[in-house]
N, C-alpha and C. Protein backbone atom coordinates (compact mmCIF):
# COMPACT_ATOMS: atom_id res chain seq x y z
N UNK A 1 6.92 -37.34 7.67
CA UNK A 1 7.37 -38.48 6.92
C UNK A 1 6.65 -39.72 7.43
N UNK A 2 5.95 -40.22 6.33
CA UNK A 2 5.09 -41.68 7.01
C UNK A 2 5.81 -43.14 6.52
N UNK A 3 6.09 -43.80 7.90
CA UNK A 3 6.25 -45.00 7.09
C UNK A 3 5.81 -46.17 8.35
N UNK A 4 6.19 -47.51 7.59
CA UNK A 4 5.53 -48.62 8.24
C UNK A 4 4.18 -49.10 7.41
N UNK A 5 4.09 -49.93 8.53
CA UNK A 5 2.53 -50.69 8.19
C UNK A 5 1.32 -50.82 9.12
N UNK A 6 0.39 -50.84 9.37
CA UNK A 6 -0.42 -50.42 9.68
C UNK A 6 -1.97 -51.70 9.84
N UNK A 7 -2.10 -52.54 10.73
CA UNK A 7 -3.01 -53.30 10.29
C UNK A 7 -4.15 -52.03 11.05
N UNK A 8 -5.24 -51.85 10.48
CA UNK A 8 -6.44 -51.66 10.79
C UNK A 8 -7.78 -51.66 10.50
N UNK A 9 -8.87 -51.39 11.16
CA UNK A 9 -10.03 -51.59 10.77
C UNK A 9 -11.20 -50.80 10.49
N UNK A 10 -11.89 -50.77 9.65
CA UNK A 10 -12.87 -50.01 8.72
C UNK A 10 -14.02 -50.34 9.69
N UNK A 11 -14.97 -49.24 10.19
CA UNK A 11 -16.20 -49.56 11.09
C UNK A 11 -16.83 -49.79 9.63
N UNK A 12 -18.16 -49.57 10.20
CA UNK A 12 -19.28 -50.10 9.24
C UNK A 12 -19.88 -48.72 8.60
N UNK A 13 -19.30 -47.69 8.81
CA UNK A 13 -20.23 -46.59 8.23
C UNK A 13 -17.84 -46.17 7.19
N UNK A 14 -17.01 -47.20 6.96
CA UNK A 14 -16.49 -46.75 5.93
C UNK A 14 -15.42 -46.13 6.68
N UNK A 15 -15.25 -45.49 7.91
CA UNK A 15 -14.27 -44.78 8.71
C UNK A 15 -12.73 -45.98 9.24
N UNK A 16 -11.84 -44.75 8.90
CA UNK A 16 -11.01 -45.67 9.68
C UNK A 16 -9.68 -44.49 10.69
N UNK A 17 -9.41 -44.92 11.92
CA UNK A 17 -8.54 -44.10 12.63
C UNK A 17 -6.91 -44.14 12.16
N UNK A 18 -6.81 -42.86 11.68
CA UNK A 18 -5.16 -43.11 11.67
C UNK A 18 -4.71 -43.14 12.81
N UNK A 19 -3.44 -44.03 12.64
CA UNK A 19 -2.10 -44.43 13.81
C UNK A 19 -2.17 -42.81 14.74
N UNK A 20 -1.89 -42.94 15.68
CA UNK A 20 -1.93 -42.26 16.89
C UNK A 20 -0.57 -41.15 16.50
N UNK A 21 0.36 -42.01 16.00
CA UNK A 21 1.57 -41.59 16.24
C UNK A 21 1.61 -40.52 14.84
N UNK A 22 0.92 -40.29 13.81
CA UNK A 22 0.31 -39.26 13.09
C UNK A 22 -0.19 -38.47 13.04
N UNK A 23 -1.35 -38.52 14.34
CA UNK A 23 -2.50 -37.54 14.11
C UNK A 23 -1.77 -35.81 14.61
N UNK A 24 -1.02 -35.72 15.74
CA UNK A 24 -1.34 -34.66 16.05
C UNK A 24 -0.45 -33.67 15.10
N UNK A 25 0.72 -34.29 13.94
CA UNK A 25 1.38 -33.80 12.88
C UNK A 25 0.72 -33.42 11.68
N UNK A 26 -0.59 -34.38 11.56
CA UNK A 26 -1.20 -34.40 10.44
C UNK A 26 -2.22 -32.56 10.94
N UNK A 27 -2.60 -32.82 12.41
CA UNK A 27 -3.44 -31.51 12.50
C UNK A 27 -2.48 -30.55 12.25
N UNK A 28 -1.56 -30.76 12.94
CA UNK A 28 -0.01 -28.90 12.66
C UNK A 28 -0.03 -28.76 11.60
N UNK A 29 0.44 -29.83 10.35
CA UNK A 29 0.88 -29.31 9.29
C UNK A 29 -0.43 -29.63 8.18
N UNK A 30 -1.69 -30.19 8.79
CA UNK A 30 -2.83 -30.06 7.42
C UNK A 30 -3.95 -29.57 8.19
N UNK A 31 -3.76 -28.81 9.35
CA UNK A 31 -5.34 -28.81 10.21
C UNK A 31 -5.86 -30.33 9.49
N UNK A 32 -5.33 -31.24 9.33
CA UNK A 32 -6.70 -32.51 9.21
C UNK A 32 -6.94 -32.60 8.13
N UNK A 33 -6.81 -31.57 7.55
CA UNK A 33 -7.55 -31.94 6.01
C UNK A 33 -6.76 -32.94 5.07
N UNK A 34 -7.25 -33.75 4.59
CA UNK A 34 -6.48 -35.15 3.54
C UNK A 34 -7.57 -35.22 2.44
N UNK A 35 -6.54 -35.94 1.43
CA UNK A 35 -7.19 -36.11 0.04
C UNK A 35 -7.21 -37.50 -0.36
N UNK A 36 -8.08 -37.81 -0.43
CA UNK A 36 -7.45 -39.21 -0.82
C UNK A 36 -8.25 -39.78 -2.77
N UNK A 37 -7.49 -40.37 -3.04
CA UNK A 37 -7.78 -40.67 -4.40
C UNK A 37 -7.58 -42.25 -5.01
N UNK A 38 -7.33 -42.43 -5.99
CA UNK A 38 -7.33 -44.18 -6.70
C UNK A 38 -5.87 -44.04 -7.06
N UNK A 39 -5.40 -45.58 -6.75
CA UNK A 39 -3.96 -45.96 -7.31
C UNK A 39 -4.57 -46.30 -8.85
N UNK A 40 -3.17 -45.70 -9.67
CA UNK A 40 -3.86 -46.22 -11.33
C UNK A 40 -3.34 -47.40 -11.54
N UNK A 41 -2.20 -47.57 -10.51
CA UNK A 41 -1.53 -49.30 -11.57
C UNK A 41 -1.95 -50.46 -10.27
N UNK A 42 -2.30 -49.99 -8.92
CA UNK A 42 -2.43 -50.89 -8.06
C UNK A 42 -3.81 -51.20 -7.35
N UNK A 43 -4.47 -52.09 -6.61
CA UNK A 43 -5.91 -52.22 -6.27
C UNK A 43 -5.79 -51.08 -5.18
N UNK A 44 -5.26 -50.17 -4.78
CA UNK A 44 -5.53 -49.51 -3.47
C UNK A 44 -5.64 -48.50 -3.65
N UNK A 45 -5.56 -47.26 -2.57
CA UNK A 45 -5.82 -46.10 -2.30
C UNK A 45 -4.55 -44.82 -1.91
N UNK A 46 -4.79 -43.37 -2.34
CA UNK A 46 -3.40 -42.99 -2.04
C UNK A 46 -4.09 -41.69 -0.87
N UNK A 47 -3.40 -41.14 -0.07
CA UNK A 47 -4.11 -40.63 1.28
C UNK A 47 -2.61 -39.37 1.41
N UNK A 48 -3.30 -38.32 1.04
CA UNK A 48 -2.01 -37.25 1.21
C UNK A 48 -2.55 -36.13 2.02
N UNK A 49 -1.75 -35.68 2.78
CA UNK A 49 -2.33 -34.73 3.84
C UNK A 49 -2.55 -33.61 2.92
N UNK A 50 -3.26 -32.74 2.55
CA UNK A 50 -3.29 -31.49 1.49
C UNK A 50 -2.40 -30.59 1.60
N UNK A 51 -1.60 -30.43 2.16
CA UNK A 51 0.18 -29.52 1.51
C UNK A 51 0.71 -30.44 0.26
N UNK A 52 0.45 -31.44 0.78
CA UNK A 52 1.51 -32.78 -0.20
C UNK A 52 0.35 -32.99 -1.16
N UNK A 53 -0.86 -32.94 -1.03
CA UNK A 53 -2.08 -33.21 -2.45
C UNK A 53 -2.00 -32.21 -3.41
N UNK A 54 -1.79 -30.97 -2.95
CA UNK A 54 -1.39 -29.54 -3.72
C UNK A 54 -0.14 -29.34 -4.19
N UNK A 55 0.54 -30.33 -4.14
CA UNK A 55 2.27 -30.86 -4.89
C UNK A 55 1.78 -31.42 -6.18
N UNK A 56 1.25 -32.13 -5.80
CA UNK A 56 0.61 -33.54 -6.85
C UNK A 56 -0.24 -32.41 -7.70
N UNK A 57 -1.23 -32.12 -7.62
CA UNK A 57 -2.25 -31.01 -8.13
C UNK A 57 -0.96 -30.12 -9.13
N UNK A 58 0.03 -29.34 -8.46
CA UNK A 58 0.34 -28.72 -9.49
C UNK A 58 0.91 -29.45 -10.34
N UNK A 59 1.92 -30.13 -10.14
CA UNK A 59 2.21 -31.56 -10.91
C UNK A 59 1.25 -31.78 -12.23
N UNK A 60 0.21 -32.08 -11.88
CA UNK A 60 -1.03 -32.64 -12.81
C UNK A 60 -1.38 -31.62 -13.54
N UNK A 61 -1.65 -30.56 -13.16
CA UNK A 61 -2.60 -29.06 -14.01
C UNK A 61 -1.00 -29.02 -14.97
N UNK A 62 0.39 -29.36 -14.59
CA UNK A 62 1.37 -29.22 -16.11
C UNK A 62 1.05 -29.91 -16.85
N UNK A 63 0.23 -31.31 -16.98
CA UNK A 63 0.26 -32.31 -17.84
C UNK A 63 -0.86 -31.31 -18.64
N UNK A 64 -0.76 -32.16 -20.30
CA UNK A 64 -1.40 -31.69 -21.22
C UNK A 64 -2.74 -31.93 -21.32
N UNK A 65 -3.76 -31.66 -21.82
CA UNK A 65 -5.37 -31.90 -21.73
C UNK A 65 -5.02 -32.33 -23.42
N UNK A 66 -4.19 -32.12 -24.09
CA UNK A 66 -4.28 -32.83 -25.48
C UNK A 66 -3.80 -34.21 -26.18
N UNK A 67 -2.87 -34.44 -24.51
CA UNK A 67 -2.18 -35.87 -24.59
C UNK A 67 -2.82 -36.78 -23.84
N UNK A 68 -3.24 -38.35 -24.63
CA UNK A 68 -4.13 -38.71 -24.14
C UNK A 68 -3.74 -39.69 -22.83
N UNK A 69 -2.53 -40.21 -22.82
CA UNK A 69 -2.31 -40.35 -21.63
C UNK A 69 -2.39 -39.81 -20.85
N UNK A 70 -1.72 -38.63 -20.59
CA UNK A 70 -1.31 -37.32 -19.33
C UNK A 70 -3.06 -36.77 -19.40
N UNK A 71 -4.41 -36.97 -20.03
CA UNK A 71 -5.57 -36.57 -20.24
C UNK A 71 -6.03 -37.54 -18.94
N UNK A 72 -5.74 -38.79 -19.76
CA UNK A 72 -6.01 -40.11 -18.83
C UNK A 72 -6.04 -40.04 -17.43
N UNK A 73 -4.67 -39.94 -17.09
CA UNK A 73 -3.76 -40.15 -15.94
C UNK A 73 -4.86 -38.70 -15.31
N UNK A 74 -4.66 -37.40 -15.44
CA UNK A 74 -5.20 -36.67 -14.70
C UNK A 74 -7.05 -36.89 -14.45
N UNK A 75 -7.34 -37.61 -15.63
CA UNK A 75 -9.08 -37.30 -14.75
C UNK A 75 -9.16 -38.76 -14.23
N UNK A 76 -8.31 -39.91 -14.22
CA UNK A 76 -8.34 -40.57 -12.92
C UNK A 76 -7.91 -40.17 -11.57
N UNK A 77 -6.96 -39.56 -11.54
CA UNK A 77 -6.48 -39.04 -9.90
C UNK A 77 -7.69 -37.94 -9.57
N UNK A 78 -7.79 -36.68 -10.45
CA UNK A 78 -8.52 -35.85 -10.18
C UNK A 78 -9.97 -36.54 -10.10
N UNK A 79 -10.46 -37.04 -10.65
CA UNK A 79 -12.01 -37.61 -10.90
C UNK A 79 -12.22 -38.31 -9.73
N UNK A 80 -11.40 -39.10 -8.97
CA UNK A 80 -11.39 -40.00 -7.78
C UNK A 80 -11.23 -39.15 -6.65
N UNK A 81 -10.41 -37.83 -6.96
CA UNK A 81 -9.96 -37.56 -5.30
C UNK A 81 -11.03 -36.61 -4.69
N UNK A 82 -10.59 -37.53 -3.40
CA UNK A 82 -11.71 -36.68 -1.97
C UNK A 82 -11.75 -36.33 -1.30
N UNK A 83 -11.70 -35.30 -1.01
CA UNK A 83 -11.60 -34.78 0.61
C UNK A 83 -12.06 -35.47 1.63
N UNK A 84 -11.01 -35.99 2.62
CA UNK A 84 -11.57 -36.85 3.70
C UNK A 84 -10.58 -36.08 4.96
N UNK A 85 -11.39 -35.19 5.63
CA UNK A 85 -11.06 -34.14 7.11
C UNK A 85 -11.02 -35.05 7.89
N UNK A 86 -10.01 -35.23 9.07
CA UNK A 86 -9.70 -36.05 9.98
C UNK A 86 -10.73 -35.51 10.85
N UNK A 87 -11.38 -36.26 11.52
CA UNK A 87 -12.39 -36.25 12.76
C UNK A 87 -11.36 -35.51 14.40
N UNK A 88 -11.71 -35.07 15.28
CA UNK A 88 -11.30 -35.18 16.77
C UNK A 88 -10.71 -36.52 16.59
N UNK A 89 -11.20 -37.77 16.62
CA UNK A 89 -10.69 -38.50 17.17
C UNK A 89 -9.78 -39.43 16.47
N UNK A 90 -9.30 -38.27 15.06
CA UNK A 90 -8.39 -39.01 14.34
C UNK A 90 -9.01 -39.96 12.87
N UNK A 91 -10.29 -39.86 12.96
CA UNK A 91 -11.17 -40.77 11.98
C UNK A 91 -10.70 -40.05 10.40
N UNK A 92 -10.81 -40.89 9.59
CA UNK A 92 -11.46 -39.93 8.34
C UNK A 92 -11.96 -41.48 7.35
N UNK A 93 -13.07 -40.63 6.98
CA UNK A 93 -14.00 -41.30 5.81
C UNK A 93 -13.69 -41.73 4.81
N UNK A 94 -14.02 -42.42 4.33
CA UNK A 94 -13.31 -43.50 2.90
C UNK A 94 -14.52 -43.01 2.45
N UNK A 95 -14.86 -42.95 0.98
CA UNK A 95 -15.90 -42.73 0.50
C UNK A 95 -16.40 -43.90 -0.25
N UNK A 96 -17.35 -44.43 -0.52
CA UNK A 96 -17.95 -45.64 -0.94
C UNK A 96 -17.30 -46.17 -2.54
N UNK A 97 -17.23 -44.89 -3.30
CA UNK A 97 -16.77 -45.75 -4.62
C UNK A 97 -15.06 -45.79 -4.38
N UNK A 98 -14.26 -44.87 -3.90
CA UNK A 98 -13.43 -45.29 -3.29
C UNK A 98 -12.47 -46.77 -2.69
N UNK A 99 -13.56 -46.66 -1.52
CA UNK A 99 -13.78 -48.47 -0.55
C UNK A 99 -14.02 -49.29 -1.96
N UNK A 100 -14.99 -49.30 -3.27
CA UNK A 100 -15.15 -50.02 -4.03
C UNK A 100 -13.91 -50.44 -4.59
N UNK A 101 -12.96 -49.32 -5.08
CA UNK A 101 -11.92 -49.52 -6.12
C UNK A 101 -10.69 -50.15 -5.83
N UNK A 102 -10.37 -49.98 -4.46
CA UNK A 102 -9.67 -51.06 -3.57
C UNK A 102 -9.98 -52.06 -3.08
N UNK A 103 -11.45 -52.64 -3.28
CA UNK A 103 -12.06 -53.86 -2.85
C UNK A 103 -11.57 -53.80 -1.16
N UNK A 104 -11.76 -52.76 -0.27
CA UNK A 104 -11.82 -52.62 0.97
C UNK A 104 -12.78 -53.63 1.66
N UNK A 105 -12.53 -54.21 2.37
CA UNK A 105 -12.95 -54.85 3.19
C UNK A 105 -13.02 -54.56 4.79
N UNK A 106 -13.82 -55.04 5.76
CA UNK A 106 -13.25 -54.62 7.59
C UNK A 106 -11.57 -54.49 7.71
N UNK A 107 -10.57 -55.64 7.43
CA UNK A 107 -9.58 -55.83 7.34
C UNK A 107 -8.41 -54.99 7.00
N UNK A 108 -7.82 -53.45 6.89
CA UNK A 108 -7.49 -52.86 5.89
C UNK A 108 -5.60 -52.62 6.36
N UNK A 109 -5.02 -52.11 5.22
CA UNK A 109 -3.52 -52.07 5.68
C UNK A 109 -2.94 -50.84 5.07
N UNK A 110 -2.44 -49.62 6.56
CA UNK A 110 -2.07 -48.19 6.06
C UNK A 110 -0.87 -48.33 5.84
N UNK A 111 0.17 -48.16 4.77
CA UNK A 111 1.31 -48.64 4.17
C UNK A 111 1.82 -47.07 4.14
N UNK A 112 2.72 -46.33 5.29
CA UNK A 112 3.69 -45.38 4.91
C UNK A 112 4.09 -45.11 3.93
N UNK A 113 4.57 -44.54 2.77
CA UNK A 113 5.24 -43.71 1.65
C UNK A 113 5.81 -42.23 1.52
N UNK A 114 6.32 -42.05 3.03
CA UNK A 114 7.08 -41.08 3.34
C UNK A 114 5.59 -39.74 2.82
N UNK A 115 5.39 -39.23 1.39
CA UNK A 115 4.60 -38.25 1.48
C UNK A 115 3.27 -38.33 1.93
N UNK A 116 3.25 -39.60 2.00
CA UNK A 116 1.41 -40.07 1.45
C UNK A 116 1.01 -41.53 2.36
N UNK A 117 0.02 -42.25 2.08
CA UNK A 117 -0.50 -43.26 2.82
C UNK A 117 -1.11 -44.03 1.60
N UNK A 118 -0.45 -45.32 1.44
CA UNK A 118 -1.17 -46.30 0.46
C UNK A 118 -2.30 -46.41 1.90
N UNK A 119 -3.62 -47.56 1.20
CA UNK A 119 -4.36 -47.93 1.72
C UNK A 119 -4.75 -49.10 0.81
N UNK A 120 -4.86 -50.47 1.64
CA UNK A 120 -5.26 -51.38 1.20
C UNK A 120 -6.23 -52.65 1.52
N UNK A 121 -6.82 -53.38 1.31
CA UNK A 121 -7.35 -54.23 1.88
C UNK A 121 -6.32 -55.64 2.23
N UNK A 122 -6.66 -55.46 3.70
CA UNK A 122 -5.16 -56.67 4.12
C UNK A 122 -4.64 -57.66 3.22
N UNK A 123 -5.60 -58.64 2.77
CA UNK A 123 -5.29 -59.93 2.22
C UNK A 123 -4.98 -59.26 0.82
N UNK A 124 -5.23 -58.77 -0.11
CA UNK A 124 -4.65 -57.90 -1.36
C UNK A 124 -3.14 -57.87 -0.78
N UNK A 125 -2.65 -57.07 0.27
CA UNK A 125 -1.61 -56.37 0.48
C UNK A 125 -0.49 -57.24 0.94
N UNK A 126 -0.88 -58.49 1.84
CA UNK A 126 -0.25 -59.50 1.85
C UNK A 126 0.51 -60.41 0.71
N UNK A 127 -1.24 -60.51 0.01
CA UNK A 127 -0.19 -61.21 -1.68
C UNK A 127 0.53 -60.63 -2.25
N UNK A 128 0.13 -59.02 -1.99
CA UNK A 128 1.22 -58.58 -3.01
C UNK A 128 2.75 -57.96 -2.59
N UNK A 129 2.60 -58.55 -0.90
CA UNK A 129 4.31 -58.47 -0.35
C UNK A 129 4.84 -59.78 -1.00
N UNK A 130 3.65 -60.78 -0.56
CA UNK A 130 4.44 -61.83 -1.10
C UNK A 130 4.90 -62.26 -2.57
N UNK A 131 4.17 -61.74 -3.19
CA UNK A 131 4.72 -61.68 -4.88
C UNK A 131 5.77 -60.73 -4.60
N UNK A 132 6.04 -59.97 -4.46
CA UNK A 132 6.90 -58.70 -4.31
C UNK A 132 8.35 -59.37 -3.45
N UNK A 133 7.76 -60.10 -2.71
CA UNK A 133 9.40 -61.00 -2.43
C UNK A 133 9.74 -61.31 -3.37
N UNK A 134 8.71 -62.66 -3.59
CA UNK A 134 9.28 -63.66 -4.66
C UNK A 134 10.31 -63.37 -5.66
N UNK A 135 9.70 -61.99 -6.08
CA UNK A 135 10.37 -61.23 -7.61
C UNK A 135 11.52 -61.17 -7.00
N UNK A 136 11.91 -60.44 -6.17
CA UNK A 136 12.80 -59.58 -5.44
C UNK A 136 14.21 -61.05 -5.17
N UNK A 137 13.43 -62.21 -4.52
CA UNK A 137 14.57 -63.67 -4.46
C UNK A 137 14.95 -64.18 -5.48
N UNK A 138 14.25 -64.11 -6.82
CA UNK A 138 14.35 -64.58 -7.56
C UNK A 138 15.01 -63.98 -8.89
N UNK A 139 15.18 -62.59 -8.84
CA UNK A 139 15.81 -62.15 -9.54
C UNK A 139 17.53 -62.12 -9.72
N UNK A 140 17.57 -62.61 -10.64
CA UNK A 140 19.05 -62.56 -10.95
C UNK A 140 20.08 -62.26 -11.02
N UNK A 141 21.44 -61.97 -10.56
CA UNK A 141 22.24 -61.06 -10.47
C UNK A 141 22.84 -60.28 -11.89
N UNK A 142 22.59 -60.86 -13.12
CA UNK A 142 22.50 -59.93 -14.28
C UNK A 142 21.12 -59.47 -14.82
N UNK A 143 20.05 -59.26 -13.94
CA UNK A 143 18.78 -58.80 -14.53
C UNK A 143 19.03 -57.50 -14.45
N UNK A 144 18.36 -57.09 -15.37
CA UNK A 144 18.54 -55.40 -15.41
C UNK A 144 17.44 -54.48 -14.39
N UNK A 145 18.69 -53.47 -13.35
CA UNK A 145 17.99 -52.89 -12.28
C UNK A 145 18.06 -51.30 -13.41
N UNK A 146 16.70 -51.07 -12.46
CA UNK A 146 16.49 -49.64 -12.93
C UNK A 146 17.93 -48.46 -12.96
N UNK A 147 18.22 -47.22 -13.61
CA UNK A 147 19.78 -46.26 -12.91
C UNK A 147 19.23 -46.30 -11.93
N UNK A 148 18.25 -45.81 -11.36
CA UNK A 148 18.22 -45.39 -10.17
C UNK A 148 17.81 -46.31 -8.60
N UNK A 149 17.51 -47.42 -9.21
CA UNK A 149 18.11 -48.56 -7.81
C UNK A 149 19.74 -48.87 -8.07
N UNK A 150 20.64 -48.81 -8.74
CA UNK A 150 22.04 -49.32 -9.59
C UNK A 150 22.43 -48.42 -8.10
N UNK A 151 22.36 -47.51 -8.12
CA UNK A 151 23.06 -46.47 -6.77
C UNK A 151 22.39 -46.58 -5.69
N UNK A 152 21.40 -47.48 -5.40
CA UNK A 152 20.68 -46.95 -3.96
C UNK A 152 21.62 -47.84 -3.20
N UNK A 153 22.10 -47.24 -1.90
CA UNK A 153 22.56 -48.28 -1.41
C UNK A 153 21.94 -48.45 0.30
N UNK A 154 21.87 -49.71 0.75
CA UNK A 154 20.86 -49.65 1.90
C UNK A 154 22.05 -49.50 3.47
């Protein structure tokens, strides 16, 4: 289960080390191997150890090849995703059009999601906590919450 935040940094050949406190779970339960692919509604990146990418995968092969959304939706995730094998020392590779589609920068921010790993470029990820407050203060006590925040309770 991944969570938190994560400031870290992208060398110059595109690599970046996952958190310490990951790696030696990520080798037990993926020998290393990760997938990583394009967010469709957000500037960043999604990073799933391959037990949890092969969830998603079957997931996707149900969607239809005749519906043009669910057409859509699958040859963006599939068309983007990459195998990126964790190094010995915990590294794994961003791949260049990848780094492009998140506008990655040195600067970058690994955002927990329990299955998976957003990835973002810091200053992106900042504005968009801080918009993501804003909404969050500013919303109204009769605005309409999703059923399924109506029951979450913290």
């Amino acid at each position: 289960m991944f969570r938190g935040s994560f400031s870290l940094t992208l060398d110059d050949k595109g690599r970046l080390a996952l958190p310490t406190r990951y790696r030696d779970t990520l080798f037990a339960d993926a020998e290393g191997a990760m997938v990583c692919t394009i967010h469709t509604k957000d500037p960043c990146l999604l990073l799933y150890p391959l037990p949890e990418w092969e969830e998603v995968a079957e997931q996707l092969q149900r969607l239809s090849n005749q519906n043009p959304q669910e057409l859509r939706f699958k040859r963006l995730l599939i068309g983007h995703a990459s195998d990126c094998d964790m190094d010995k020392s915990g590294r794994i590779l961003l791949p260049a059009p990848l780094r492009s589609h998140a506008s990655l920068t040195k600067n970058i921010r690994l955002v927990g999601q329990l299955n998976k790993f957003e990835i973002w470029d810091e200053e992106t990820w900042n504005k968009r906590v801080a918009e993501d407050m804003a909404i969050e203060r500013d919303m109204s006590a009769d605005a309409e919450i999703s059923e399924r925040l109506q029951d979450f309770v913290l």
